[in-house]
C-alpha atoms as a PDB file:
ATOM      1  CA  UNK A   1     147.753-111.541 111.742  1.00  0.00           C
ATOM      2  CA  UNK A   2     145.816-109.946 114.613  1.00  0.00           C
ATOM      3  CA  UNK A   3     142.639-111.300 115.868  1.00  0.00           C
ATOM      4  CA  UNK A   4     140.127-109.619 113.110  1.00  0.00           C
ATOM      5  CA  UNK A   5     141.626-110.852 110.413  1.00  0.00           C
ATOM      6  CA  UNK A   6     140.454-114.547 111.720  1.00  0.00           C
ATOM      7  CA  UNK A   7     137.292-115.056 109.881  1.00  0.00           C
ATOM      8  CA  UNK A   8     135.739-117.548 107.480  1.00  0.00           C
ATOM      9  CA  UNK A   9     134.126-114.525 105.550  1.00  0.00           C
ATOM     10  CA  UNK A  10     137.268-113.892 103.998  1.00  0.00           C
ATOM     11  CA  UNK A  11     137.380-116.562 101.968  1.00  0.00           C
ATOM     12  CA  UNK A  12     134.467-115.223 100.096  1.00  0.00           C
ATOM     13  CA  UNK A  13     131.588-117.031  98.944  1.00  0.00           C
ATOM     14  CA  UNK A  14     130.348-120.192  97.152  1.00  0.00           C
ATOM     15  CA  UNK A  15     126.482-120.682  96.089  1.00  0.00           C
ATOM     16  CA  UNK A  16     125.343-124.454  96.880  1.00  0.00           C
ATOM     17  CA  UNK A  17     122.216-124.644  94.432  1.00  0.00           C
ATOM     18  CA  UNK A  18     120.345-121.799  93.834  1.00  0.00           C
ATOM     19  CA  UNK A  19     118.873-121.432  97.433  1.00  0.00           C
ATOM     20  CA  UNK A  20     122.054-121.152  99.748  1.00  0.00           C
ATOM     21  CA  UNK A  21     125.236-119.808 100.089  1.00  0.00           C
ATOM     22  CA  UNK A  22     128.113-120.604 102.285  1.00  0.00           C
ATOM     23  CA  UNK A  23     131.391-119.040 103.188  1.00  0.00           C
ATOM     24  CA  UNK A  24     134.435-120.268 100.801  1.00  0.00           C
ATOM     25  CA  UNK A  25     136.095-122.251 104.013  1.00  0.00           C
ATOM     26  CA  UNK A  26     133.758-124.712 106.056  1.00  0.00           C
ATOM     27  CA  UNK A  27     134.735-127.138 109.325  1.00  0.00           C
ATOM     28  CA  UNK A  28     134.889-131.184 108.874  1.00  0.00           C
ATOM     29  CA  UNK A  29     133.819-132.572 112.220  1.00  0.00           C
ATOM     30  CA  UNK A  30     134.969-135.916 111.248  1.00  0.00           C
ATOM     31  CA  UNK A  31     138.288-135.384 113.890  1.00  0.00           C
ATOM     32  CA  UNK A  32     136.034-134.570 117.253  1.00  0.00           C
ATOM     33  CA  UNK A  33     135.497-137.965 117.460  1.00  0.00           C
ATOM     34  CA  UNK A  34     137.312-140.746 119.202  1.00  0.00           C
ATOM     35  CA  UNK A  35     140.509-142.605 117.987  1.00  0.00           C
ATOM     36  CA  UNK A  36     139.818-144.284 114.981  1.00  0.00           C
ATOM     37  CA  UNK A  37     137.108-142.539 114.107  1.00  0.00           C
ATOM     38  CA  UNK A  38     135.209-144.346 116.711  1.00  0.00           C
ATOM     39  CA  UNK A  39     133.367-143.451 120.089  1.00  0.00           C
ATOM     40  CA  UNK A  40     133.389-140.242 121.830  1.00  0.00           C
ATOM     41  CA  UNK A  41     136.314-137.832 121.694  1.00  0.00           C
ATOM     42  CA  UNK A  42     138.849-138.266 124.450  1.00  0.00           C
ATOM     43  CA  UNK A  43     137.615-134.612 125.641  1.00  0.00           C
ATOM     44  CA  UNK A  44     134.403-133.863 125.070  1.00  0.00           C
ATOM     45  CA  UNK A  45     134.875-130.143 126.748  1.00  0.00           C
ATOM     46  CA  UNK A  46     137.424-129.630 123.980  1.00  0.00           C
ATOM     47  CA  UNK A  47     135.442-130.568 120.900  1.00  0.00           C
ATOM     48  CA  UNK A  48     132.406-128.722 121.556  1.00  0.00           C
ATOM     49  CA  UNK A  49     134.994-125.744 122.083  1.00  0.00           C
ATOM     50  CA  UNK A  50     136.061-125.875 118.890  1.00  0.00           C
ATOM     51  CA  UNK A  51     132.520-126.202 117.379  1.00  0.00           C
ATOM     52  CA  UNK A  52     131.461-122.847 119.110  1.00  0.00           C
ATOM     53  CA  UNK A  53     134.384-121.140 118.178  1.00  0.00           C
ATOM     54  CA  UNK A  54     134.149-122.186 114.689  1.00  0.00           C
ATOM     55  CA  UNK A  55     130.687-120.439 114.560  1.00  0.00           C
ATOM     56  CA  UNK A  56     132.391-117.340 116.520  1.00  0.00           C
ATOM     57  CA  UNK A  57     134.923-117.304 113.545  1.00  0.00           C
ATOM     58  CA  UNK A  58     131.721-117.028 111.134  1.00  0.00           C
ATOM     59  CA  UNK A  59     132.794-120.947 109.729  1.00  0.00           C
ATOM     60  CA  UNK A  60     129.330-121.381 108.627  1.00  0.00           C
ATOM     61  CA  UNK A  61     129.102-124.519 106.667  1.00  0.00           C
ATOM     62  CA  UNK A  62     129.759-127.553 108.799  1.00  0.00           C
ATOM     63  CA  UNK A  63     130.103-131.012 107.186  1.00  0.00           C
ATOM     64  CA  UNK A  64     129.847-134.029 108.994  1.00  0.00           C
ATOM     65  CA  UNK A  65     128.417-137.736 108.596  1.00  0.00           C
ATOM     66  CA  UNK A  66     126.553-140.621 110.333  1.00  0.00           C
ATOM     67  CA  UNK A  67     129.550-142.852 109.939  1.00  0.00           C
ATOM     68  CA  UNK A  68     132.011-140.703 112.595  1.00  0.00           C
ATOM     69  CA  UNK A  69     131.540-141.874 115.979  1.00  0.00           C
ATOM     70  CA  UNK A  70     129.077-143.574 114.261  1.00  0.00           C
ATOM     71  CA  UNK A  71     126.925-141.076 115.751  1.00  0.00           C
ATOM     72  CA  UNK A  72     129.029-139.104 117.930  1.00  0.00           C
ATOM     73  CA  UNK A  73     129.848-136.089 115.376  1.00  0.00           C
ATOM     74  CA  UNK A  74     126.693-135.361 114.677  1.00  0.00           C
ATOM     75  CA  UNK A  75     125.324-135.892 118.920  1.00  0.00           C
ATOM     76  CA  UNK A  76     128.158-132.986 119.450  1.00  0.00           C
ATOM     77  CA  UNK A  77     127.233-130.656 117.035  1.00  0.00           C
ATOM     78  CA  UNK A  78     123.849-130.426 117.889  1.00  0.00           C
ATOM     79  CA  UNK A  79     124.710-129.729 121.493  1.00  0.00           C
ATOM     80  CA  UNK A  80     127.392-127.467 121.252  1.00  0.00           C
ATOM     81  CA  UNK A  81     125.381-125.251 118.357  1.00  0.00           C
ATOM     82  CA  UNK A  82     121.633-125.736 118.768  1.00  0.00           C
ATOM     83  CA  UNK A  83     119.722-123.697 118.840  1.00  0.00           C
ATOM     84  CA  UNK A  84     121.733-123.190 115.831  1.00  0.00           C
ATOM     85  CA  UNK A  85     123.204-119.900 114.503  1.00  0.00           C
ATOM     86  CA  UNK A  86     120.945-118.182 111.786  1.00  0.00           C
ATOM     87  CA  UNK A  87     122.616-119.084 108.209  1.00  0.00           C
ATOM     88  CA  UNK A  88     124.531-122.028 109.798  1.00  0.00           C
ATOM     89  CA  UNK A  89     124.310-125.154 106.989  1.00  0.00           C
ATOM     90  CA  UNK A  90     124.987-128.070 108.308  1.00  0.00           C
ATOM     91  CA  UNK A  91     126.265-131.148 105.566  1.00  0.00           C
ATOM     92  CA  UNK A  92     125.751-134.672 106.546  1.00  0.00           C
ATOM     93  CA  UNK A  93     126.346-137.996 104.728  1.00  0.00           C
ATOM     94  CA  UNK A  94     124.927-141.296 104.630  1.00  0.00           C
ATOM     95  CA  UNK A  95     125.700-144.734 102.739  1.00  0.00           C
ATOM     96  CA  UNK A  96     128.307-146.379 105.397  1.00  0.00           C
ATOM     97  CA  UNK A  97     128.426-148.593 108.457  1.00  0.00           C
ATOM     98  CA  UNK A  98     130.889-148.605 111.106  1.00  0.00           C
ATOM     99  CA  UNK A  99     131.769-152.547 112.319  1.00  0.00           C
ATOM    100  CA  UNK A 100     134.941-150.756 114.504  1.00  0.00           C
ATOM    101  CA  UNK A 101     137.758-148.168 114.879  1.00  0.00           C
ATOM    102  CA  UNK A 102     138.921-147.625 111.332  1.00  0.00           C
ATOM    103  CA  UNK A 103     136.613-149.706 109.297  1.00  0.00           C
ATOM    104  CA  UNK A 104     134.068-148.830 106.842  1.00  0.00           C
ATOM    105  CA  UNK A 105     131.623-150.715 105.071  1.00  0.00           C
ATOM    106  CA  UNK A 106     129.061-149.693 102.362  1.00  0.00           C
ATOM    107  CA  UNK A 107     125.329-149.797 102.674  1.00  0.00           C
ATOM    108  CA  UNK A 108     123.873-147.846 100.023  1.00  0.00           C
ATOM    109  CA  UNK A 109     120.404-149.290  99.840  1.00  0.00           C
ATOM    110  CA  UNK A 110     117.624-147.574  99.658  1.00  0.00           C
ATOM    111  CA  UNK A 111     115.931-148.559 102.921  1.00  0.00           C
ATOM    112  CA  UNK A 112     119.342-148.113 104.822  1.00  0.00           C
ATOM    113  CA  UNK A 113     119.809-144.336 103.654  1.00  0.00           C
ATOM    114  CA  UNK A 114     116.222-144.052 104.608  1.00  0.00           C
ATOM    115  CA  UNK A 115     117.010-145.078 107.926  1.00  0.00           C
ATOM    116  CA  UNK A 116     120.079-142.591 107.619  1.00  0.00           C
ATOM    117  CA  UNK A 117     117.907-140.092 106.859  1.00  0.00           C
ATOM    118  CA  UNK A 118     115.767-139.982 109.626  1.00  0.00           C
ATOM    119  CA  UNK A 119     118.736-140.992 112.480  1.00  0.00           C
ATOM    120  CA  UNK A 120     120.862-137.461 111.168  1.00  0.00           C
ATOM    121  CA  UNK A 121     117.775-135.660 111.853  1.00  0.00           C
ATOM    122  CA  UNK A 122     116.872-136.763 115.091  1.00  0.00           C
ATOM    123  CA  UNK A 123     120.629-136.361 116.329  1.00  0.00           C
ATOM    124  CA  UNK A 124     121.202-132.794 114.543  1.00  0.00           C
ATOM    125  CA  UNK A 125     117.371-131.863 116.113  1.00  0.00           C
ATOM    126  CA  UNK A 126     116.235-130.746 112.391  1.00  0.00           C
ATOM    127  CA  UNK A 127     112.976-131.101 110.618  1.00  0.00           C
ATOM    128  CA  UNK A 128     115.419-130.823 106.918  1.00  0.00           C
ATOM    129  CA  UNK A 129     118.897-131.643 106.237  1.00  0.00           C
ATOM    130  CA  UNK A 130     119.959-128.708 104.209  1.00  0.00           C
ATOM    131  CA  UNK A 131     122.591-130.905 102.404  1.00  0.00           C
ATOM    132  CA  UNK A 132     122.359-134.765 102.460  1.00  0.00           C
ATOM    133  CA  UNK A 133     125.520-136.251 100.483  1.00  0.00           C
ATOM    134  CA  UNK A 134     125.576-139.623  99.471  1.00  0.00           C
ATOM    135  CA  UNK A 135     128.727-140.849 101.089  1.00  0.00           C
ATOM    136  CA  UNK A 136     130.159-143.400  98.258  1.00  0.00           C
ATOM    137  CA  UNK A 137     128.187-145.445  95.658  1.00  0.00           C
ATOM    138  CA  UNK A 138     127.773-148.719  96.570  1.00  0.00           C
ATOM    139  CA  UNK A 139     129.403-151.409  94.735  1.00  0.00           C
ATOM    140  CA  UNK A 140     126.427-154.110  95.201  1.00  0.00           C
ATOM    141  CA  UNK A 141     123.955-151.470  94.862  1.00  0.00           C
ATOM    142  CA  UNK A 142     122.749-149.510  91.810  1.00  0.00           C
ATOM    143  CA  UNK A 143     123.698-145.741  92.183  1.00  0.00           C
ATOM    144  CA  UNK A 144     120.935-144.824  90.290  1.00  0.00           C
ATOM    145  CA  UNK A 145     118.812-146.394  93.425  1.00  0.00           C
ATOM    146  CA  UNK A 146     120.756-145.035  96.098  1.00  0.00           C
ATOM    147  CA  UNK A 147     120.168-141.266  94.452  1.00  0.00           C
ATOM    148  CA  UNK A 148     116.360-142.057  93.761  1.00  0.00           C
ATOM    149  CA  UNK A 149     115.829-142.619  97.348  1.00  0.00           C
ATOM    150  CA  UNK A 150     117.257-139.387  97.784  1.00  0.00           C
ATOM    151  CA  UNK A 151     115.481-137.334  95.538  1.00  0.00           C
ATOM    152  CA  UNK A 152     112.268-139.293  97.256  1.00  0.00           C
ATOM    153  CA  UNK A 153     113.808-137.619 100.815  1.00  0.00           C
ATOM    154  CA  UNK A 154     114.198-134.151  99.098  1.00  0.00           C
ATOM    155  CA  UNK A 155     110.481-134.437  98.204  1.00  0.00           C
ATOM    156  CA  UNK A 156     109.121-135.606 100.989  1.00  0.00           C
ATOM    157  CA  UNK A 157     110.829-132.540 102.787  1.00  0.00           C
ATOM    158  CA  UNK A 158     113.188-134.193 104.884  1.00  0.00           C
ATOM    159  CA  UNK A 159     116.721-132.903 102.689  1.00  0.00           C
ATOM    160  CA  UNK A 160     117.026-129.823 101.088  1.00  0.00           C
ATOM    161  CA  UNK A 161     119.775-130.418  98.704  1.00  0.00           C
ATOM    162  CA  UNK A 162     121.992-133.115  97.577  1.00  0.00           C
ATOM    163  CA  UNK A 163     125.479-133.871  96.988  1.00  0.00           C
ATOM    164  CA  UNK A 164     127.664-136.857  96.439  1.00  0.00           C
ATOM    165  CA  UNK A 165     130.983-137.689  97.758  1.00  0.00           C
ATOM    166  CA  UNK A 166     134.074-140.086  96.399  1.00  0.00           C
ATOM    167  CA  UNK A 167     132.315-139.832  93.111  1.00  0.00           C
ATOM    168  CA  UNK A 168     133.575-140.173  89.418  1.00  0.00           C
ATOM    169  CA  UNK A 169     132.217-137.376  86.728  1.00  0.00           C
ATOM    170  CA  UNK A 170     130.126-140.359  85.358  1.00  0.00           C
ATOM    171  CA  UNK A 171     128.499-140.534  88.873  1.00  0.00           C
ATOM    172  CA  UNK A 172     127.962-137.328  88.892  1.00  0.00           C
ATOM    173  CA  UNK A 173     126.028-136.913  84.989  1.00  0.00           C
ATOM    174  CA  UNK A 174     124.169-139.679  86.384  1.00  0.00           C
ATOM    175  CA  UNK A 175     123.094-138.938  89.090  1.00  0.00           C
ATOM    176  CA  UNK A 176     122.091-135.309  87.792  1.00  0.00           C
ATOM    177  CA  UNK A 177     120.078-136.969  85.476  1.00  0.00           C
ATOM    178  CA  UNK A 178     117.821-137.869  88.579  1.00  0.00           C
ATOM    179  CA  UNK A 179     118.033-134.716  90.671  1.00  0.00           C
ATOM    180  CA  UNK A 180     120.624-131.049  91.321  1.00  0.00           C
ATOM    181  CA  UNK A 181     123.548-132.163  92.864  1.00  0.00           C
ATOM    182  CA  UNK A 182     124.810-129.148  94.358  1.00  0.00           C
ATOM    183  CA  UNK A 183     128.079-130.496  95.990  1.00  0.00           C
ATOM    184  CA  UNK A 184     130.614-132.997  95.212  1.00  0.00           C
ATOM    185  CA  UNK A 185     133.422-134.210  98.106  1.00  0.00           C
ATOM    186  CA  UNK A 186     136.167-136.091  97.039  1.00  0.00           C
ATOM    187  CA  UNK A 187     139.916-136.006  98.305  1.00  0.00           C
ATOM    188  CA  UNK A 188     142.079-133.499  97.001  1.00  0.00           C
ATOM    189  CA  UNK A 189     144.756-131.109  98.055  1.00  0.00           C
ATOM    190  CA  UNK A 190     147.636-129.210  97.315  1.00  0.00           C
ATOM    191  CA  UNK A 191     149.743-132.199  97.659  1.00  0.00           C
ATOM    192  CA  UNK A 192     147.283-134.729  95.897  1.00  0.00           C
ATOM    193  CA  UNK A 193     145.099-133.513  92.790  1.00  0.00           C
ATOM    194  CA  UNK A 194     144.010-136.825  91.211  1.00  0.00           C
ATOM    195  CA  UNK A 195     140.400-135.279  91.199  1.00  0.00           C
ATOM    196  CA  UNK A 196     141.609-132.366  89.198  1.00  0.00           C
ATOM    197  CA  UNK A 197     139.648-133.339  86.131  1.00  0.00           C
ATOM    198  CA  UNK A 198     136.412-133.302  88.652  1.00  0.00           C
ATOM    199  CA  UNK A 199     136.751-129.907  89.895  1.00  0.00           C
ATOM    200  CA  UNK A 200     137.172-128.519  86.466  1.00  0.00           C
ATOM    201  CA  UNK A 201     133.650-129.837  86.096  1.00  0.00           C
ATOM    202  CA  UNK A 202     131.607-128.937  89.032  1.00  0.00           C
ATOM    203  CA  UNK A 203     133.583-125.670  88.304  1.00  0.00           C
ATOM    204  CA  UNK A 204     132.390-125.595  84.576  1.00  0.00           C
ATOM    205  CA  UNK A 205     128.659-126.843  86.023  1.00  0.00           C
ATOM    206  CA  UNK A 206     128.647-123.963  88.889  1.00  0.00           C
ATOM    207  CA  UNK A 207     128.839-127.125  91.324  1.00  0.00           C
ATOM    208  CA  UNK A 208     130.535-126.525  94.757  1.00  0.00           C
ATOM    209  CA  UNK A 209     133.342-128.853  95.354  1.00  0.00           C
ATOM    210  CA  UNK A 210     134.205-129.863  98.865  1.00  0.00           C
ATOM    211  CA  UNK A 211     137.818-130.797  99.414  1.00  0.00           C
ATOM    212  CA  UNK A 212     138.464-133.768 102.131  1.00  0.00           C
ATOM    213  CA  UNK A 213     141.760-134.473 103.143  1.00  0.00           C
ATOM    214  CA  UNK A 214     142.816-130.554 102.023  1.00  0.00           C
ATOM    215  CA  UNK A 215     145.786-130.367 104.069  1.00  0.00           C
ATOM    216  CA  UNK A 216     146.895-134.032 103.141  1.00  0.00           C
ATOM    217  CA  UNK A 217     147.168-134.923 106.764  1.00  0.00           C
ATOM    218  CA  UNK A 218     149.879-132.409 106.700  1.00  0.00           C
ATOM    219  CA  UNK A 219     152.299-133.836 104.205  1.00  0.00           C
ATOM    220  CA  UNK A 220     152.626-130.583 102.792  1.00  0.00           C
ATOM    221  CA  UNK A 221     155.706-129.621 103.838  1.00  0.00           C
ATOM    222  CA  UNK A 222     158.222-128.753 100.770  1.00  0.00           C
ATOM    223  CA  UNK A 223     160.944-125.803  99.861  1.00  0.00           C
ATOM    224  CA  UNK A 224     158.356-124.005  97.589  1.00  0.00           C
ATOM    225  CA  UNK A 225     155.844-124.250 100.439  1.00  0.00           C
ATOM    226  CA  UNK A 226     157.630-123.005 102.663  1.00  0.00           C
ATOM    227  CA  UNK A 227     159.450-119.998 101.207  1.00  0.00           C
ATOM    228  CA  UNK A 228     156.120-118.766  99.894  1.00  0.00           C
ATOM    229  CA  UNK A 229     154.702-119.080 103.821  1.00  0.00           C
ATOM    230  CA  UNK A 230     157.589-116.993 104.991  1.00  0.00           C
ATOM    231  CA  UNK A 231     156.802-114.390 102.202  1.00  0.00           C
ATOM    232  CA  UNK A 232     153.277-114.142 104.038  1.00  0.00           C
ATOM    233  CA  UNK A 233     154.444-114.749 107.423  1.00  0.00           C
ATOM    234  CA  UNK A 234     151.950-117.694 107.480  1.00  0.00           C
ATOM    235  CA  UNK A 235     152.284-121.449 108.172  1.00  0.00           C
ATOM    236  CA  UNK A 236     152.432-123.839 105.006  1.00  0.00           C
ATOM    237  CA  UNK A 237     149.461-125.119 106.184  1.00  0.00           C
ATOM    238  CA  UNK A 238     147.670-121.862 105.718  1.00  0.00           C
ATOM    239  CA  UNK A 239     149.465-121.379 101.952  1.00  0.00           C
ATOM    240  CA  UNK A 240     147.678-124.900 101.354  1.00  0.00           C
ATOM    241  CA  UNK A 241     144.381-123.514 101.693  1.00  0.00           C
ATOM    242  CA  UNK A 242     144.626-120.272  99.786  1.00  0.00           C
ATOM    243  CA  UNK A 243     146.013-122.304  96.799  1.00  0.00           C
ATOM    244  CA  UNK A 244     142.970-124.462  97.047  1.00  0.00           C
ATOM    245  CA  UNK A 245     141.175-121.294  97.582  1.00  0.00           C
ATOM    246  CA  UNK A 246     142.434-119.610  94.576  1.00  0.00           C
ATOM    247  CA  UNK A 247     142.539-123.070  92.813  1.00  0.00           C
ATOM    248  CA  UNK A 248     138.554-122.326  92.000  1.00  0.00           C
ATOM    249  CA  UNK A 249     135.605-120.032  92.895  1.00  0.00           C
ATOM    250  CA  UNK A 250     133.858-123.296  93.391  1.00  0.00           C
ATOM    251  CA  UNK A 251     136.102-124.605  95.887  1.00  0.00           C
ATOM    252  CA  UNK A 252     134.805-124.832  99.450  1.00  0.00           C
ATOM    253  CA  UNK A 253     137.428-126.282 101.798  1.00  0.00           C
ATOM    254  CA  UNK A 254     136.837-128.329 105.149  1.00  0.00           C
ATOM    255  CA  UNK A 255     139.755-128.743 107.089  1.00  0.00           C
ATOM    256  CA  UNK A 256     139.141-130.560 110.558  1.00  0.00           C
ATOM    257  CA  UNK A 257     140.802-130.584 113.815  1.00  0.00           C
ATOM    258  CA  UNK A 258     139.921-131.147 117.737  1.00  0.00           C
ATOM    259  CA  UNK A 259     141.825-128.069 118.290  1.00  0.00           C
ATOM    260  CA  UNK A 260     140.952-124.393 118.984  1.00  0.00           C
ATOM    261  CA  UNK A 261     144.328-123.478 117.972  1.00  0.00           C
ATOM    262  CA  UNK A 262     144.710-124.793 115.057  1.00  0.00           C
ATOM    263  CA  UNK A 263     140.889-124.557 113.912  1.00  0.00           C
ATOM    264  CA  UNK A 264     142.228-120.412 114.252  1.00  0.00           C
ATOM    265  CA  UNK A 265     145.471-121.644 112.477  1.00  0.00           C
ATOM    266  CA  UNK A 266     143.269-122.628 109.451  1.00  0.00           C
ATOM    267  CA  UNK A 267     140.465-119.774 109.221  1.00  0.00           C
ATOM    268  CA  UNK A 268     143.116-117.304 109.448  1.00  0.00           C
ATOM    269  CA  UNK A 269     144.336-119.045 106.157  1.00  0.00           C
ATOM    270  CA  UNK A 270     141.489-117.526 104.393  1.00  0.00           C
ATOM    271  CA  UNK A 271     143.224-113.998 104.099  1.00  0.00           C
ATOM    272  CA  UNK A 272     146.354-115.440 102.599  1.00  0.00           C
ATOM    273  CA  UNK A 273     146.575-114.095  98.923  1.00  0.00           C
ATOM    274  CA  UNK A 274     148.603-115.560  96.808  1.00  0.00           C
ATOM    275  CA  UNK A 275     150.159-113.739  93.864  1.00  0.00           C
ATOM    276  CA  UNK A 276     150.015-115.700  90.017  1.00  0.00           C
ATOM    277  CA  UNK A 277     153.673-116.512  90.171  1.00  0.00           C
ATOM    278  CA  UNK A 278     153.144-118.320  93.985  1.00  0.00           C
ATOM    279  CA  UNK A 279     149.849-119.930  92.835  1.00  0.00           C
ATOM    280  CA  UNK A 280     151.847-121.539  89.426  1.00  0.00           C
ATOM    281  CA  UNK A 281     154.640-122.753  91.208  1.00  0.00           C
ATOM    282  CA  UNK A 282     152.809-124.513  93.734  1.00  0.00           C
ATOM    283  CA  UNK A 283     150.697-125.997  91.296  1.00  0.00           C
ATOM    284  CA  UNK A 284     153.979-127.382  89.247  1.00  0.00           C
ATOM    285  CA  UNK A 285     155.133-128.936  92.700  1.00  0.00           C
ATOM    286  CA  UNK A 286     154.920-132.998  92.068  1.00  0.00           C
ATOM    287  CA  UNK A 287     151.986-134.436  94.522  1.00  0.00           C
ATOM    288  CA  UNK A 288     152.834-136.077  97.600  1.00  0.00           C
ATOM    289  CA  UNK A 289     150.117-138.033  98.392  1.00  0.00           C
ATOM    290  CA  UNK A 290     147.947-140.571  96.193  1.00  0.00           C
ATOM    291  CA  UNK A 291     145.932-142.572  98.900  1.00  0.00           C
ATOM    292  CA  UNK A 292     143.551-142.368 101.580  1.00  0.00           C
END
């Protein structure tokens, strides 16, 4: 593939709501942090590289959250983008707490998103989120509360649009019962398509669904895989994406990485096209992965 052919564009499309619309394959920032999850990244150089040449590559929908660093995602995207590039959206989440390196606990109250709220903003140097997700319901809390508080944020101006992530389709005709929910992010992947039965609905409900985990931490590897990359003289990584891709027109895709090279690797995915016959035999491959 030569260098033009590197582009988010390619991907195509996906509305989020009525007021914005996104190129099909988007950038998790969760991986610029440290180990863990937790502190800074080991290069700091390198990650805000790989922001600003995601935005070179026209990656224009960024998702990120409170909870990675805590803090430091968010701290690094503002400085390596802002002043940020004109149709850039910019995801965040809220509803977790960070005790240490690999733990995560909930706090989906309404005063702590509140407080969520108005930390993203300060860190990403916005007056609006244009997409605040809540980041899981909350088992002590009711969900119904946590999405109240906000659709009292959206009003009050300070979020645009909301999503929900790690959701159930009940969650999500609740919660839509309350306010638009305009994105859902839950894990799924070639390799692992438990939330199959989800995306059929945000796809039926013109509801953008955000992929975490899409490459499956790169179990994807598998003879089908592979002889279709070779076919397309692409990495099975790539073939990955264009089946999620082609899985849905709602599909929106966020693979992360601290790399330049392999942030290229993955946006140079998005002009993979697969023919019927590749995209059905994938999709009759057994899963791989099942857990977090």
């Amino acid at each position: 593939m030569n260098k033009k052919e590197v582009t988010a564009r390619l991907a195509g499309d996906v509305s989020l709501g009525k007021e914005l619309s996104v190129h099909r394959l988007g950038f998790g920032a969760m991986r610029l942090t440290g180990e863990g999850i937790w502190g800074p990244p080991r290069d700091r150089k390198a990650a805000l590289a790989v922001l600003r040449r995601a935005a070179e590559l026209e990656v224009n929908f960024i998702d990120t959250a409170d909870s990675y660093g805590p803090y430091v995602s968010e701290e690094l995207i503002a400085e390596a983008l802002y002043p940020y590039p004109r149709g850039l959206v910019i995801a965040t989440k809220g509803g977790w707490n960070r005790p240490g390196p690999n733990q995560w606990t909930h706090d989906a109250t309404p005063a702590h998103l509140r407080e969520a709220v108005e930390g993203s903003l300060k860190r990403l140097k916005l007056d609006r989120i244009d997409v605040y997700q809540l980041h899981a319901p909350d088992p002590v809390v009711p969900f119904e509360a946590s999405v109240e508080t906000l659709a009292e944020l959206r009003k009050e101006g300070k979020i645009r649009l909301i999503g929900l992530s790690n959701v159930t389709q009940e969650h999500i005709e609740r919660a839509r019962k309350i306010v638009p929910i305009v994105s859902v992010q839950n894990r799924y992947s070639f390799a692992d398509r438990e939330w199959d039965y989800v995306v059929n609905y945000c796809d039926s409900h013109g509801i953008a669904f955000i992929p975490w985990f899409p490459l499956g931490a790169g179990k994807v590897a598998g003879e089908v895989l592979n002889e279709i990359a070779k076919a397309h003289q692409a990495s099975p990584k790539q073939v990955a994406l264009a089946w999620l891709l082609r899985r849905s027109p709602i599909m929106l895709p966020i693979p992360g990485t601290s790399s330049v090279e392999h942030l290229e690797e993955n946006v140079a995915g998005a002009s993979v096209q697969l023919t019927d016959e590749e995209y059905e035999r994938l999709a009759e491959v057994p899963e791989l992965v099942a857990s977090r």
